[in-house]
N, C-alpha and C. Protein backbone atom coordinates (compact mmCIF):
# COMPACT_ATOMS: atom_id res chain seq x y z
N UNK A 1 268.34 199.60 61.81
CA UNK A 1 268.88 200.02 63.09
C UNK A 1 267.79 200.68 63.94
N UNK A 2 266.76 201.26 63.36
CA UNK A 2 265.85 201.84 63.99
C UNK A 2 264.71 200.90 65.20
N UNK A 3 264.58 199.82 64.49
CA UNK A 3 263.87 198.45 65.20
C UNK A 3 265.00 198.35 66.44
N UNK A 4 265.98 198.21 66.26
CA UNK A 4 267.03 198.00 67.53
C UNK A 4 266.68 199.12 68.58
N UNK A 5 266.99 200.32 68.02
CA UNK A 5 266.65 202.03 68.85
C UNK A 5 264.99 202.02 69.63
N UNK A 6 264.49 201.02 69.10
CA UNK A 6 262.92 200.90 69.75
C UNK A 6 262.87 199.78 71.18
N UNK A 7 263.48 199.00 70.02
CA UNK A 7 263.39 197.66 71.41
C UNK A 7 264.25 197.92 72.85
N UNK A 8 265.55 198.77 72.22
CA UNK A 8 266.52 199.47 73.76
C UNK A 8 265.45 200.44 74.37
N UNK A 9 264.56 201.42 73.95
CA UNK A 9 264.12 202.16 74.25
C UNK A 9 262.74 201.45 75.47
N UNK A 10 262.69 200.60 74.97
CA UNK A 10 261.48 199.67 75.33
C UNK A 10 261.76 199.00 76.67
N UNK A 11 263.07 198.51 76.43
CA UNK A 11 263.77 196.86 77.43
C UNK A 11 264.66 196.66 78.36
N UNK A 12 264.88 198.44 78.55
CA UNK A 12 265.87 198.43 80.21
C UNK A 12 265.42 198.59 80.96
N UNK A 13 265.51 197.74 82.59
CA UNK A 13 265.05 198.36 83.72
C UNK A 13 266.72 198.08 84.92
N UNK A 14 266.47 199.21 85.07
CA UNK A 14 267.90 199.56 85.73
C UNK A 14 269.07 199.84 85.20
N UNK A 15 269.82 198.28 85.30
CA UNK A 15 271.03 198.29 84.01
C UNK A 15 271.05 197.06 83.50
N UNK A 16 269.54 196.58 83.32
CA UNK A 16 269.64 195.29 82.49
C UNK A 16 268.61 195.48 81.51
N UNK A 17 268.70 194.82 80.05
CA UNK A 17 268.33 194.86 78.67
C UNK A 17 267.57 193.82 78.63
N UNK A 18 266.30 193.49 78.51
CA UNK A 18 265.33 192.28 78.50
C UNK A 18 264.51 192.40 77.48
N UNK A 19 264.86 192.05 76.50
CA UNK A 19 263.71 191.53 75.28
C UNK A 19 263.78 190.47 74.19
N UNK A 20 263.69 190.47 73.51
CA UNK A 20 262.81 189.21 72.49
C UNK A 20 263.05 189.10 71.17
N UNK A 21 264.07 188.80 70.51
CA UNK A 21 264.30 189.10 69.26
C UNK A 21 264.30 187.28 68.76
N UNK A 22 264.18 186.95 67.06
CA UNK A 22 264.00 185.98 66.63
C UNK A 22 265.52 185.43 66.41
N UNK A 23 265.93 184.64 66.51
CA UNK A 23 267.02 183.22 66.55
C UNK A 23 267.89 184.38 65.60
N UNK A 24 267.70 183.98 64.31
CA UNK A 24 268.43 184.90 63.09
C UNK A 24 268.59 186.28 63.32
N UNK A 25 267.87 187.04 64.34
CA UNK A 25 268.20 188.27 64.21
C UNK A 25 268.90 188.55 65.52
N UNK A 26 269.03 187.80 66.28
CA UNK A 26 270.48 187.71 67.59
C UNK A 26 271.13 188.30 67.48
N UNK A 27 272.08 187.87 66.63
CA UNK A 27 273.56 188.54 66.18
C UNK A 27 273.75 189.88 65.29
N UNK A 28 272.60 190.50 64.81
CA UNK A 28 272.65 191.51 64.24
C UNK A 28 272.10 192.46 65.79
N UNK A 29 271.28 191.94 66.41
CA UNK A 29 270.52 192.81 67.57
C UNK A 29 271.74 193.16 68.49
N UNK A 30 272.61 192.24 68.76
CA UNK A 30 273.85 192.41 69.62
C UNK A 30 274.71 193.27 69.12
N UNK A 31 274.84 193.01 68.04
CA UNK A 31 276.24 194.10 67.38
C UNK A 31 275.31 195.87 67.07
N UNK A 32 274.55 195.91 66.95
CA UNK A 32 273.84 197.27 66.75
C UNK A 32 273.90 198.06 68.58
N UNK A 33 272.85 196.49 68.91
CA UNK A 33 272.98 197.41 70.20
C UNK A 33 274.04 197.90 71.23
N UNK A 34 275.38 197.61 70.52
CA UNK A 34 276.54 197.74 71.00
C UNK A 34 276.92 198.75 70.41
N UNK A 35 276.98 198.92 69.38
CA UNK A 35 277.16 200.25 68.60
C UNK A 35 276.59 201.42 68.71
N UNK A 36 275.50 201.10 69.02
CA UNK A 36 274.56 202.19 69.82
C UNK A 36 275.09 203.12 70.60
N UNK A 37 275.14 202.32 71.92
CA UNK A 37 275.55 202.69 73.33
C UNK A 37 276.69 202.60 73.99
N UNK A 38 277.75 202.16 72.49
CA UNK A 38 278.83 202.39 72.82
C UNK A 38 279.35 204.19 72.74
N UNK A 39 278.69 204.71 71.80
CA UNK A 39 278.58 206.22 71.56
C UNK A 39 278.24 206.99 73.17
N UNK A 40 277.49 206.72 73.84
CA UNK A 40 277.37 206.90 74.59
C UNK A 40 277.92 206.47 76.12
N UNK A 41 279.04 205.94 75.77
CA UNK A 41 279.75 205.14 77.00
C UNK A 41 278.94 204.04 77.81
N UNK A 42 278.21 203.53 77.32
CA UNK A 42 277.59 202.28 78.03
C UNK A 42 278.22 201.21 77.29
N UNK A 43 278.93 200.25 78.17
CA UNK A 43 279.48 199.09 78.08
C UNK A 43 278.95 197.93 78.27
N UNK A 44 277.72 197.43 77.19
CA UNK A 44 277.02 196.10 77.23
C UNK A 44 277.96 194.73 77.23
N UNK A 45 277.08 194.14 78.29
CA UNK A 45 278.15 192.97 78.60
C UNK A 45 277.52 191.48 78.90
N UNK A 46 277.79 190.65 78.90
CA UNK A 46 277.58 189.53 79.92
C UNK A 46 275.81 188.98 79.22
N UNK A 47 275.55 188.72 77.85
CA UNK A 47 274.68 188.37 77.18
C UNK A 47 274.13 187.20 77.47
N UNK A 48 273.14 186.83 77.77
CA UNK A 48 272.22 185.71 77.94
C UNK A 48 271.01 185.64 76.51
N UNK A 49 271.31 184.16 76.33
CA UNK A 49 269.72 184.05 75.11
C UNK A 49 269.94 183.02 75.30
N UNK A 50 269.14 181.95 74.94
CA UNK A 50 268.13 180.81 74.80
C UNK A 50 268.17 180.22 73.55
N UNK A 51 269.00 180.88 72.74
CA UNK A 51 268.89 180.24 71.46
C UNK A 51 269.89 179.05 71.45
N UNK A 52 269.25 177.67 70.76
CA UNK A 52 270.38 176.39 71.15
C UNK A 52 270.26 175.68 69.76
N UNK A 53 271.35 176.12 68.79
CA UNK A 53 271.48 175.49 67.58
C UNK A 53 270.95 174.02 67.70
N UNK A 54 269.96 173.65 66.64
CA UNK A 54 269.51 172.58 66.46
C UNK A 54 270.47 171.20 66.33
N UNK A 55 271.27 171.76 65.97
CA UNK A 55 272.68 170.41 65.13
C UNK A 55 273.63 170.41 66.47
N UNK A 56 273.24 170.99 67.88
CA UNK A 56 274.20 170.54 68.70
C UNK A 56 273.19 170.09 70.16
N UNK A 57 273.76 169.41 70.20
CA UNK A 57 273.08 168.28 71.21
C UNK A 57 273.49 168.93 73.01
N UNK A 58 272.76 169.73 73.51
CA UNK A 58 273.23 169.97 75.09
C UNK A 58 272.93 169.01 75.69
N UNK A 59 273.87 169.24 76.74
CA UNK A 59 273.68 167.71 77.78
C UNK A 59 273.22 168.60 79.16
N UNK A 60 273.08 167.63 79.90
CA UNK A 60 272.61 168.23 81.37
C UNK A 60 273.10 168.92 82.06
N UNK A 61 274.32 168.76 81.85
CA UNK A 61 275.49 169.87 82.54
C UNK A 61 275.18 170.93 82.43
N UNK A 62 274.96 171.59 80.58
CA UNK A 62 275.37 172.73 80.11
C UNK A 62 273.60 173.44 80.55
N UNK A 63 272.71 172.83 80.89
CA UNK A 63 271.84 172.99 80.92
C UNK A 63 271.41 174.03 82.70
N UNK A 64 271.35 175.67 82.21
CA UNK A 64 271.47 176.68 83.09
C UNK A 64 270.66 177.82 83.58
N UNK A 65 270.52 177.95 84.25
CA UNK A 65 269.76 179.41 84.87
C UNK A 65 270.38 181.02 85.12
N UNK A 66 269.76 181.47 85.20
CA UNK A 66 270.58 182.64 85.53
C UNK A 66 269.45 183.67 85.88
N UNK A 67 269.93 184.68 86.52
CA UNK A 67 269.16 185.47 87.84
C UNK A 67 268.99 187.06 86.37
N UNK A 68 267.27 186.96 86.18
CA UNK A 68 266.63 188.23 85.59
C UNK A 68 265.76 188.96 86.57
N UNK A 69 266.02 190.27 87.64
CA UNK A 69 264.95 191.01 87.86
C UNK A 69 264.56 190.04 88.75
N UNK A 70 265.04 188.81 89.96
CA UNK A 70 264.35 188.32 91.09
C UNK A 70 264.12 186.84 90.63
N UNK A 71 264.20 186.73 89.32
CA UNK A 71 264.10 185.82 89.15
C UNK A 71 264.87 184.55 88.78
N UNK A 72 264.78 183.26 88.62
CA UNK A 72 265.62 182.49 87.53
C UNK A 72 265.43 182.10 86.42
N UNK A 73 265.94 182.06 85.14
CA UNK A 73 265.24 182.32 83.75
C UNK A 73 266.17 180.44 83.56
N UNK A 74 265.60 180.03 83.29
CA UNK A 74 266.53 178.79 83.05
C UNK A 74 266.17 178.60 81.30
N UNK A 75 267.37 178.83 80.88
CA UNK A 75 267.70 179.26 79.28
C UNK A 75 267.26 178.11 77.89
N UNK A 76 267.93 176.98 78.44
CA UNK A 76 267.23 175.93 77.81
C UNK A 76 265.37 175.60 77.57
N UNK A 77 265.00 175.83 78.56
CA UNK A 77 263.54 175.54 78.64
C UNK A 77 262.42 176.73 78.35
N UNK A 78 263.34 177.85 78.63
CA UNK A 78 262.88 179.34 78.22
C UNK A 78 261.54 179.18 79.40
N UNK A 79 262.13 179.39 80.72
CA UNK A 79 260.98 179.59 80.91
C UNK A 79 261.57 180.68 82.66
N UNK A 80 260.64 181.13 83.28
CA UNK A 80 260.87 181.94 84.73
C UNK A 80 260.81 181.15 85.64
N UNK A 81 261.28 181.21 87.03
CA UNK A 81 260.33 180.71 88.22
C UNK A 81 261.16 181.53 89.36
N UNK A 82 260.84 181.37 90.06
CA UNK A 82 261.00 181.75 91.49
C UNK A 82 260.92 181.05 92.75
N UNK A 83 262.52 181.50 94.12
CA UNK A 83 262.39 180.22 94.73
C UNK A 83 261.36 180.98 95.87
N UNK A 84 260.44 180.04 96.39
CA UNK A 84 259.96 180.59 97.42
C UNK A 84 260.40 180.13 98.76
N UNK A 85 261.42 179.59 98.35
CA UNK A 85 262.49 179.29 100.15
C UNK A 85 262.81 180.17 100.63
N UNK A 86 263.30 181.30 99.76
CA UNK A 86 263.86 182.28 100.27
C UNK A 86 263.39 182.93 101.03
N UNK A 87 261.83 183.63 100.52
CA UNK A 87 261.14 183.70 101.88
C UNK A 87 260.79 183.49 103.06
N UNK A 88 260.63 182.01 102.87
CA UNK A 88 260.52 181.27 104.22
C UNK A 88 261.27 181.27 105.22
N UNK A 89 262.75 181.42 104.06
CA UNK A 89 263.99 181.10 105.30
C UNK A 89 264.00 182.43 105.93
N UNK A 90 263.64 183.51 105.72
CA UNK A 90 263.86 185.22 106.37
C UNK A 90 262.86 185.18 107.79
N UNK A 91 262.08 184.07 107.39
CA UNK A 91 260.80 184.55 108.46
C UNK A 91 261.28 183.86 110.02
């Protein structure tokens, strides 16, 4: 539990949790860090990871992004980017 108490300590900015744990240790990292900060009235929610069981086949559909800190993390490919339209369109 202590590895968990490091990586929270490490991986919030604001009210979002951003770090890096290995495939197998997911589900133990989620349930600790819930237990955690549930003591403390913080209500972790709304989990994003990248991990995509080998034995199930995603199709294009399921295939998604989602908004980290400005950015879009698109989950399948594990990777960042950023639109730079947005800018453009303000100017």
């Amino acid at each position: 539990m202590q590895e968990t108490v490091s990586k929270l300590l490490e991986s919030f900015y604001i009210d979002n949790c951003i770090t890096s744990v290995d495939s197998e240790e997911l589900n133990k990292f989620i349930a600790e860090s819930k237990f955690i900060l549930e003591r403390a009235k913080f209500d972790l929610r709304e989990w994003e990871h990248n991990y995509f069981s080998p034995s199930i086949n995603v199709s294009s559909s399921e295939i998604r992004s989602v908004p980290v800190l400005g950015l879009q993390w698109q989950l399948y490919s594990d990777r960042l980017s950023i639109d730079l339209r947005e800018d453009t369109e303000r100017r």
